[in-house]
PDB file of N, CA and C in Angstrom:
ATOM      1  N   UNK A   1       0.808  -1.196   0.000  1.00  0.00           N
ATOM      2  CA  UNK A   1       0.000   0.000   0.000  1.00  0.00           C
ATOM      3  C   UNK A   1       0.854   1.265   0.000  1.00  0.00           C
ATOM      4  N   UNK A   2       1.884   1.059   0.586  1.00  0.00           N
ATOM      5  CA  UNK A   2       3.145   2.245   0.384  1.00  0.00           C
ATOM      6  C   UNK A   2       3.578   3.068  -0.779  1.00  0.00           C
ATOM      7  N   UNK A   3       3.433   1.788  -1.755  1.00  0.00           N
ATOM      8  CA  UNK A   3       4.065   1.773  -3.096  1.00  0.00           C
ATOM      9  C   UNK A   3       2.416   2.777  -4.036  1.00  0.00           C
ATOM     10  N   UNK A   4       1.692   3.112  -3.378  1.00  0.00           N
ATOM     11  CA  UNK A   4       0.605   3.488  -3.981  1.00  0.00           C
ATOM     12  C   UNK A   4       0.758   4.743  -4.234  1.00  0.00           C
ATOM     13  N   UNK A   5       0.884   5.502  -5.934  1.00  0.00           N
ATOM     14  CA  UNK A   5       1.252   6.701  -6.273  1.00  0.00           C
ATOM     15  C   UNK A   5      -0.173   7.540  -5.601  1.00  0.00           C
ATOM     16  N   UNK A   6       0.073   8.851  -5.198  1.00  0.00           N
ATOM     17  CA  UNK A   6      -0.979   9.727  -4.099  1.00  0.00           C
ATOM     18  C   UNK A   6      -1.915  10.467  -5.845  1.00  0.00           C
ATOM     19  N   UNK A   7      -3.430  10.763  -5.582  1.00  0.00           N
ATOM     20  CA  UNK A   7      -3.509  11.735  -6.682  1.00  0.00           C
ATOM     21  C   UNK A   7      -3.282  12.872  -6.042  1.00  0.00           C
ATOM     22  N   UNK A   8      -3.203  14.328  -6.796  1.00  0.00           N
ATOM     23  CA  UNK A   8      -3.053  15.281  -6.503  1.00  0.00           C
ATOM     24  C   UNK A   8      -4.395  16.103  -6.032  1.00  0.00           C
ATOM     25  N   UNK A   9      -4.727  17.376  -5.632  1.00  0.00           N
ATOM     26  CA  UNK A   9      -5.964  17.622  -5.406  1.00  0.00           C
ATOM     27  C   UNK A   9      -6.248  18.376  -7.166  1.00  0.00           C
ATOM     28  N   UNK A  10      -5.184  18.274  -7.539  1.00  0.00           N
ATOM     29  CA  UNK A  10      -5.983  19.074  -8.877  1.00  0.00           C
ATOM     30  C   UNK A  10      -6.202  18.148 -10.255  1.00  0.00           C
ATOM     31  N   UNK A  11      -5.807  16.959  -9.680  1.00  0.00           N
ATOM     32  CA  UNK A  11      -5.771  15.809 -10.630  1.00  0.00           C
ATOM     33  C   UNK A  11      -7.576  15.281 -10.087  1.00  0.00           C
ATOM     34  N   UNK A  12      -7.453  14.842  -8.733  1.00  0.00           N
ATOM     35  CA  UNK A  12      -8.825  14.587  -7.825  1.00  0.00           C
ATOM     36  C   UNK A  12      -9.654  15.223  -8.516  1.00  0.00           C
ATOM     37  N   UNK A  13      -9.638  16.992  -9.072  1.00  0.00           N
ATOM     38  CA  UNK A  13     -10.730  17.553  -9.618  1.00  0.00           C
ATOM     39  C   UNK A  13     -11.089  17.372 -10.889  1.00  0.00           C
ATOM     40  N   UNK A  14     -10.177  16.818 -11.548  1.00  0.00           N
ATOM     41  CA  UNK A  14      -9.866  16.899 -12.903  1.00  0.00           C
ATOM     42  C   UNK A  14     -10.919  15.377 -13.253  1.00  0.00           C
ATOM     43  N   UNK A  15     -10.451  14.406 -12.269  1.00  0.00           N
ATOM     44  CA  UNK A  15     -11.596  12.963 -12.527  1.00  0.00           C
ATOM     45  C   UNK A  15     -13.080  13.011 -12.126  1.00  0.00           C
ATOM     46  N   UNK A  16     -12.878  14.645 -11.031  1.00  0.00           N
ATOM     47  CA  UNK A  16     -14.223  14.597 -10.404  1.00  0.00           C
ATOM     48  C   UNK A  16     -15.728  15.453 -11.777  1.00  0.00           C
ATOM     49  N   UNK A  17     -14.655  15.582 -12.794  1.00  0.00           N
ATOM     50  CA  UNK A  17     -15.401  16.953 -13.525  1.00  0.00           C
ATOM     51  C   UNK A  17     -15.758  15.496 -14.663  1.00  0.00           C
ATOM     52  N   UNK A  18     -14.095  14.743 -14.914  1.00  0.00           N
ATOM     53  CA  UNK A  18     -14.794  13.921 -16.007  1.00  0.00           C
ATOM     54  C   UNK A  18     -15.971  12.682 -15.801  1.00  0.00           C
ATOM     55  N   UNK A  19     -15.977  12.550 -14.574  1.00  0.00           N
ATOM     56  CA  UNK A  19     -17.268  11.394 -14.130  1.00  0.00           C
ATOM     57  C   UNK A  19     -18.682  12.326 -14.149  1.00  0.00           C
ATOM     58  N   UNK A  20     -18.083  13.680 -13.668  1.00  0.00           N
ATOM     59  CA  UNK A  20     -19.386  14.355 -13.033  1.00  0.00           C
ATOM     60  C   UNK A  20     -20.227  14.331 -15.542  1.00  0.00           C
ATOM     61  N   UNK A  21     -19.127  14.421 -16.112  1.00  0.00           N
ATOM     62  CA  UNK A  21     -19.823  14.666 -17.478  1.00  0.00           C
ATOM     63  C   UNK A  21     -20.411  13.233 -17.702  1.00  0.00           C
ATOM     64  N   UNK A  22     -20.088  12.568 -17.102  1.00  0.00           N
ATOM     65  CA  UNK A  22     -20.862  11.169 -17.480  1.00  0.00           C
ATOM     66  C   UNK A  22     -22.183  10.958 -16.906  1.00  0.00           C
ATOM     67  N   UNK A  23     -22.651  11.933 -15.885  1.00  0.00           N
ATOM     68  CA  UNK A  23     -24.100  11.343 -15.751  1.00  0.00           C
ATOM     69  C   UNK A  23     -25.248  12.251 -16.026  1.00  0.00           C
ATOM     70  N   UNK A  24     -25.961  11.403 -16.251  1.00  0.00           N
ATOM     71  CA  UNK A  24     -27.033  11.459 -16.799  1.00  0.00           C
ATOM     72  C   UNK A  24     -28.914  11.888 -16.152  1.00  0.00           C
ATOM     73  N   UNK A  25     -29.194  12.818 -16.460  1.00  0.00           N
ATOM     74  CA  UNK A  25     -29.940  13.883 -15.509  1.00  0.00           C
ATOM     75  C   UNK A  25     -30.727  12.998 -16.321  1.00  0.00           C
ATOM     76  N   UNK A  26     -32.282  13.178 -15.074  1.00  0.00           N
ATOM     77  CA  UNK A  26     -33.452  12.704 -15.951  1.00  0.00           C
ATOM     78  C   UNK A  26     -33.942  14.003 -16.153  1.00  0.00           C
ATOM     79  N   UNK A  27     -35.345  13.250 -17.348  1.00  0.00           N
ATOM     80  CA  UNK A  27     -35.860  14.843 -17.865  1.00  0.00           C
ATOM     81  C   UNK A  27     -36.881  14.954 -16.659  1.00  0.00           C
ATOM     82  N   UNK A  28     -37.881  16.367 -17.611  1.00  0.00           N
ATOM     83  CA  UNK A  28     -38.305  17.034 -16.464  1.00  0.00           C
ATOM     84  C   UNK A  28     -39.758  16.222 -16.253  1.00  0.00           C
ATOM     85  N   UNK A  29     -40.038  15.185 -17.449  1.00  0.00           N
ATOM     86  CA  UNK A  29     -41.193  14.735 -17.780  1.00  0.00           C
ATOM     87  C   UNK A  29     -40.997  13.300 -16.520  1.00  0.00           C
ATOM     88  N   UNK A  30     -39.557  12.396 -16.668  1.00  0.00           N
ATOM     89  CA  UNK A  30     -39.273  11.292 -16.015  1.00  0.00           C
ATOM     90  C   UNK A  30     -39.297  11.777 -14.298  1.00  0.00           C
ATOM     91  N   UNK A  31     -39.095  13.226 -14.341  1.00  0.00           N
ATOM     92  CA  UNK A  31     -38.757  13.343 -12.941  1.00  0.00           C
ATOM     93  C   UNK A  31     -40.164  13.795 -12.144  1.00  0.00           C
ATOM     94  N   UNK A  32     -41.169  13.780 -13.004  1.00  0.00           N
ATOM     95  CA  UNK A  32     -42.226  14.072 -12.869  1.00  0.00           C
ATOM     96  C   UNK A  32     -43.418  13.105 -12.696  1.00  0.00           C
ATOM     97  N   UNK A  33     -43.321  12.072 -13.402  1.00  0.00           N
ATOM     98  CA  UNK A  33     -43.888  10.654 -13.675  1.00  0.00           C
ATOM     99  C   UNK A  33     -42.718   9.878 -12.435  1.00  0.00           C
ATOM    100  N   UNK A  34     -41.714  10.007 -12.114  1.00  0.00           N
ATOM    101  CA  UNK A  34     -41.562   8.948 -10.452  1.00  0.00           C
ATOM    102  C   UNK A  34     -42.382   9.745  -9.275  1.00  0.00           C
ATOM    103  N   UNK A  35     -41.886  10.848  -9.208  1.00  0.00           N
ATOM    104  CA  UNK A  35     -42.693  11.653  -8.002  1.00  0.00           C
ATOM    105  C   UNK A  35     -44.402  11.337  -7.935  1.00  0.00           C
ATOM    106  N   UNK A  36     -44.808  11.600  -8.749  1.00  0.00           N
ATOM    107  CA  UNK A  36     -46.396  11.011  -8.923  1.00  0.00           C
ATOM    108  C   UNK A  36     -46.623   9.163  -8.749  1.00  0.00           C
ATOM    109  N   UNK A  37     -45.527   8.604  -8.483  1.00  0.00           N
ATOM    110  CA  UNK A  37     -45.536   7.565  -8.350  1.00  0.00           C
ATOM    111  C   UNK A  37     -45.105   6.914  -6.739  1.00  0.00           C
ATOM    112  N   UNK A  38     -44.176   7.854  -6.542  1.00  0.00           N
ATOM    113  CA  UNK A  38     -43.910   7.616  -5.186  1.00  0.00           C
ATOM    114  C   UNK A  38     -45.083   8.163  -4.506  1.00  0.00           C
ATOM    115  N   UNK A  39     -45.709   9.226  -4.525  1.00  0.00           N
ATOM    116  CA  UNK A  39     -46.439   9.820  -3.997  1.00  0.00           C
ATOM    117  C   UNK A  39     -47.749   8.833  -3.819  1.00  0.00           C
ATOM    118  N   UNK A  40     -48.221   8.351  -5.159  1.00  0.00           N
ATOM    119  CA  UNK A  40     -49.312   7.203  -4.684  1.00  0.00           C
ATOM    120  C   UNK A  40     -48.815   5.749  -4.637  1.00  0.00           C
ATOM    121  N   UNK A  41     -47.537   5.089  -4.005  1.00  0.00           N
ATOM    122  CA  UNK A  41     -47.192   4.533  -3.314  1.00  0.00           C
ATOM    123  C   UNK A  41     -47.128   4.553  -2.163  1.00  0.00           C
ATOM    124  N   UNK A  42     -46.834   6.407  -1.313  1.00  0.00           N
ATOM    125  CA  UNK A  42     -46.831   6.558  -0.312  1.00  0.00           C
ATOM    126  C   UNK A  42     -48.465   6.438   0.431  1.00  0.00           C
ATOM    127  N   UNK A  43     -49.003   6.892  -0.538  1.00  0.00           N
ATOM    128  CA  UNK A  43     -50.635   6.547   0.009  1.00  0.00           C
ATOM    129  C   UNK A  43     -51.206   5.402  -0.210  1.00  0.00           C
ATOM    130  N   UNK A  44     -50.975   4.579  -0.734  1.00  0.00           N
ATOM    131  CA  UNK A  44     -51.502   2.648  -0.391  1.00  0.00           C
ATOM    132  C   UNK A  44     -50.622   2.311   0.690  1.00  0.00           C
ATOM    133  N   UNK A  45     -49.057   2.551   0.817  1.00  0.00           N
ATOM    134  CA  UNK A  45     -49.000   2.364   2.235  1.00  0.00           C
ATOM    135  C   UNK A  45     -49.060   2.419   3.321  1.00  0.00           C
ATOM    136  N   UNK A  46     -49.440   3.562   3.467  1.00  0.00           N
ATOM    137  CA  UNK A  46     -50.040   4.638   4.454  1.00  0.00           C
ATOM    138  C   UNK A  46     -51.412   3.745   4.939  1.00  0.00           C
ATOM    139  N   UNK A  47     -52.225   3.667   3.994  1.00  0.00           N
ATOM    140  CA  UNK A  47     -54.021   3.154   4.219  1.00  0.00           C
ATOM    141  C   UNK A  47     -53.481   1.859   4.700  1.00  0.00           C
ATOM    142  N   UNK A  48     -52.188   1.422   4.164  1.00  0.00           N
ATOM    143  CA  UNK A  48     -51.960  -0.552   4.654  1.00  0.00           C
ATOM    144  C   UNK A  48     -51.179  -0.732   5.813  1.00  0.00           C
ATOM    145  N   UNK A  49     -50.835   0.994   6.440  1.00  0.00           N
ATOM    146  CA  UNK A  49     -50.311   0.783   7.702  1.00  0.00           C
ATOM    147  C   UNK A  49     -51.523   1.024   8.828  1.00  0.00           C
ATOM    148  N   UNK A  50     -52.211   1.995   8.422  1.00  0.00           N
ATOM    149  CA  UNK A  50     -53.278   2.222   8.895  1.00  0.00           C
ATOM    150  C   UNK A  50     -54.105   0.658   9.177  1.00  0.00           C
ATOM    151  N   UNK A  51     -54.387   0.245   8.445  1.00  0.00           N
ATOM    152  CA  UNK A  51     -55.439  -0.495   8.361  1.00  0.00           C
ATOM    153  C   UNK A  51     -54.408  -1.945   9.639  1.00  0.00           C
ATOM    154  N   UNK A  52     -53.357  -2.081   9.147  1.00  0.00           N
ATOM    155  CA  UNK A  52     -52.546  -3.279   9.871  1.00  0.00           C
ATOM    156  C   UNK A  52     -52.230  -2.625  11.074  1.00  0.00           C
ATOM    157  N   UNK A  53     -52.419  -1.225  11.907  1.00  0.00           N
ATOM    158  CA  UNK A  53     -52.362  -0.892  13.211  1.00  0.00           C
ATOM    159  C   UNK A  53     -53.272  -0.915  14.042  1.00  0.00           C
ATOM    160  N   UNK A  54     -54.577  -0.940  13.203  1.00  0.00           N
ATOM    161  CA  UNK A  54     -55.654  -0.568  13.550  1.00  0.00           C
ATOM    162  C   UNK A  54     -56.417  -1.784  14.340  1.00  0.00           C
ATOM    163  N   UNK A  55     -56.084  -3.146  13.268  1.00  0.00           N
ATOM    164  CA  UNK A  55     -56.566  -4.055  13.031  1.00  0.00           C
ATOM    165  C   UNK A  55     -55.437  -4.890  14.286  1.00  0.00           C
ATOM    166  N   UNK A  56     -54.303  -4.213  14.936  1.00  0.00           N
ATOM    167  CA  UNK A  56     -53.383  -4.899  15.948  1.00  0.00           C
ATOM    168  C   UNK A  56     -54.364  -4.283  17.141  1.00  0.00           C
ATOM    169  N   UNK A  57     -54.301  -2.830  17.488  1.00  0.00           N
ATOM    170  CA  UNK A  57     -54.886  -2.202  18.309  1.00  0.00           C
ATOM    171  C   UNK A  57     -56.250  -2.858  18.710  1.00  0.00           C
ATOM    172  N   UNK A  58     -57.341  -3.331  17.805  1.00  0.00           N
ATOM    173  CA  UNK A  58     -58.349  -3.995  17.718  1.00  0.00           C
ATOM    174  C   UNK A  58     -57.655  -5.399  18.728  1.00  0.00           C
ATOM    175  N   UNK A  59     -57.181  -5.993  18.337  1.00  0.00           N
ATOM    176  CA  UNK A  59     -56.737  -7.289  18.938  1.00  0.00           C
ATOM    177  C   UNK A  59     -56.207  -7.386  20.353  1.00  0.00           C
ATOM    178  N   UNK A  60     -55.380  -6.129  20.410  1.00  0.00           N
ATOM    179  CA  UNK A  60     -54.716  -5.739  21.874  1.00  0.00           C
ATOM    180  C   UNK A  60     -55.780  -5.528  22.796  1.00  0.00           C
ATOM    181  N   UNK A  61     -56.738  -4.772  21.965  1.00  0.00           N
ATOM    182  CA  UNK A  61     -58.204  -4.321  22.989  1.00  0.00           C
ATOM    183  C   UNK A  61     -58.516  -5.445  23.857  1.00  0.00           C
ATOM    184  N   UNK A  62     -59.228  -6.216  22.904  1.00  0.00           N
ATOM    185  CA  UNK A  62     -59.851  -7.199  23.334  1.00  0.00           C
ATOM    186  C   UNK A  62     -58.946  -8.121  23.928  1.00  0.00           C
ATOM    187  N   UNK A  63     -57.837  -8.605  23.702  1.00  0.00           N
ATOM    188  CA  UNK A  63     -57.386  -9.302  24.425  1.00  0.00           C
ATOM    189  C   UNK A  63     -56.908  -8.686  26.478  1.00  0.00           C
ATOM    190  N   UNK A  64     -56.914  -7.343  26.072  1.00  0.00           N
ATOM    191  CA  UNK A  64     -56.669  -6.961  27.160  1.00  0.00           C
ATOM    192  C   UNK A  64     -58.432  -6.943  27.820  1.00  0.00           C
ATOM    193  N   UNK A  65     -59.426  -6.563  27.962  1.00  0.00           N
ATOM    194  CA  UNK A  65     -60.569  -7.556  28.312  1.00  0.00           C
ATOM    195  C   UNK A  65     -61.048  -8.527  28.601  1.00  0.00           C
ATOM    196  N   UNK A  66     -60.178  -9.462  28.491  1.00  0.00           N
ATOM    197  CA  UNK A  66     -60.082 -10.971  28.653  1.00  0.00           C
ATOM    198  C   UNK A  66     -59.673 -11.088  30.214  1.00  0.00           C
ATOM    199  N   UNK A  67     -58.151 -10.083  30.557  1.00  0.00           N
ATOM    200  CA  UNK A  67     -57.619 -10.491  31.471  1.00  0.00           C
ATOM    201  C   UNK A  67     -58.419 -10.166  32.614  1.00  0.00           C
TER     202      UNK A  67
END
């Protein structure tokens, strides 16, 4: 690991500019169509956390009635 040539900080910038040209932005249409997607993902899980807390709470009830 000794033997390992150091980069420089202006070499560091120089790889950081040529990777940074390699990626690839989505458009404004793709970035628009996930958000509307996450968004009603976030709401079926939401109603399926709801519904699976609700439906524990229900169970806790009654079992605590028992005792």
């Amino acid at each position: 690991m000794a033997d390992e040539k150091k980069t420089s900080p202006a070499e560091f910038l120089r790889q950081v500019q040529t990777e940074g040209r390699k990626v690839v932005w989505p458009t404004r249409e793709e970035t628009v169509r996930t958000a509307i997607f996450v968004f009603i993902m976030m709401v079926i899980l939401s109603v399926f956390f709801l519904g699976i807390d609700s439906l524990f709470s229900a169970v806790v009830r009654w079992l605590l009635t028992l005792a």
